[in-house]
Protein backbone atom coordinates (compact mmCIF):
# COMPACT_ATOMS: atom_id res chain seq x y z
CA UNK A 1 -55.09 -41.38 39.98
CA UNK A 2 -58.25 -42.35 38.41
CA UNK A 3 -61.67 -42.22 39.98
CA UNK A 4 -62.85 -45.54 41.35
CA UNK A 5 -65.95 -46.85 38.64
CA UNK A 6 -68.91 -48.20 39.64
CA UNK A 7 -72.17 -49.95 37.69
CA UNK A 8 -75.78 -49.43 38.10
CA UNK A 9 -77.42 -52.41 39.59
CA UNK A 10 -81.23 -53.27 39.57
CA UNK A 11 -83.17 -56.09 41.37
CA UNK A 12 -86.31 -57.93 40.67
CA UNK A 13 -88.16 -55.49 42.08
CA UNK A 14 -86.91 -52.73 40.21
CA UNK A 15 -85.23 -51.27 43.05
CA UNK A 16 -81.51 -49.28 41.98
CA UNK A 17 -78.63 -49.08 43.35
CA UNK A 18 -74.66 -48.67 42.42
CA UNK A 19 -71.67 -51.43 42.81
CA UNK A 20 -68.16 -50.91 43.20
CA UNK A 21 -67.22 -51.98 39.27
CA UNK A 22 -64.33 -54.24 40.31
CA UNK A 23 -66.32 -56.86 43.03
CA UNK A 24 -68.69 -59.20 42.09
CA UNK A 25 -72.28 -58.65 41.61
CA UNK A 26 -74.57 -59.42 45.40
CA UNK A 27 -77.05 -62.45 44.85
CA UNK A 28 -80.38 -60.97 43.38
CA UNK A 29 -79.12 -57.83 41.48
CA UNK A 30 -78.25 -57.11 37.84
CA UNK A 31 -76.27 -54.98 35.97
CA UNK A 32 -78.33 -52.23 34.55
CA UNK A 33 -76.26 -51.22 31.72
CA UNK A 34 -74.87 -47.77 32.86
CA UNK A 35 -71.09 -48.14 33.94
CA UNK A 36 -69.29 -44.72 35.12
CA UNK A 37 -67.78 -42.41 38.45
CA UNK A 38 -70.16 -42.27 41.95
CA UNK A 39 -71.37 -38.98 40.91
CA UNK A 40 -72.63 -40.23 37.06
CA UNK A 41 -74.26 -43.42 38.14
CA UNK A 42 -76.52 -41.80 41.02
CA UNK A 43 -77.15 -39.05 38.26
CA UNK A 44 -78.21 -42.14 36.17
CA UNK A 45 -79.91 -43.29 38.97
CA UNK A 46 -82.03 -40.36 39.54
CA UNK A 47 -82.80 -40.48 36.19
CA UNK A 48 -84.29 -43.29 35.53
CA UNK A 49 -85.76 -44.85 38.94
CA UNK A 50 -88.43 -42.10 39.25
CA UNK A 51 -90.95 -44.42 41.22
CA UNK A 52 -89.43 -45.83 44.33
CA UNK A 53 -92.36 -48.29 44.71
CA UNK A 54 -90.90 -51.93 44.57
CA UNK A 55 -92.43 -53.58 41.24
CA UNK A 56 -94.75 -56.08 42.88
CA UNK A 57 -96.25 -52.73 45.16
CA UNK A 58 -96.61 -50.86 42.36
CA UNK A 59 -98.71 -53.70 40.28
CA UNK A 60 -100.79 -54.52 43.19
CA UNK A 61 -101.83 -50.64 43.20
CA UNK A 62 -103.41 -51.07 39.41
């Protein structure tokens, strides 16, 4: 049996997250491009979401 695939997801705010690959994105997220197991998309994750700050905190602070 195969590993259940998920996709990275991204919001407005710039804010990550992984979805189950077979449902239906939620209202207000995005694919992010990066499809693969749990374990590779928080990897991905980790990778490239290396300021938690929502977008809109993180302009206001420039």
């Amino acid at each position: 049996m195969s590993e259940p695939r998920f996709v990275v997801v991204r919001n407005d705010e710039e804010q990550y997250s992984i979805w189950s690959a077979d449902r239906e994105l939620p209202p207000g997220w995005h694919d992010a491009g990066f499809t693969g197991t749990r374990a590779e998309c928080l990897a991905h994750v980790d990778e490239v979401w290396t300021d938690m700050r929502p977008r809109s905190v993180r302009e206001a602070a420039r």
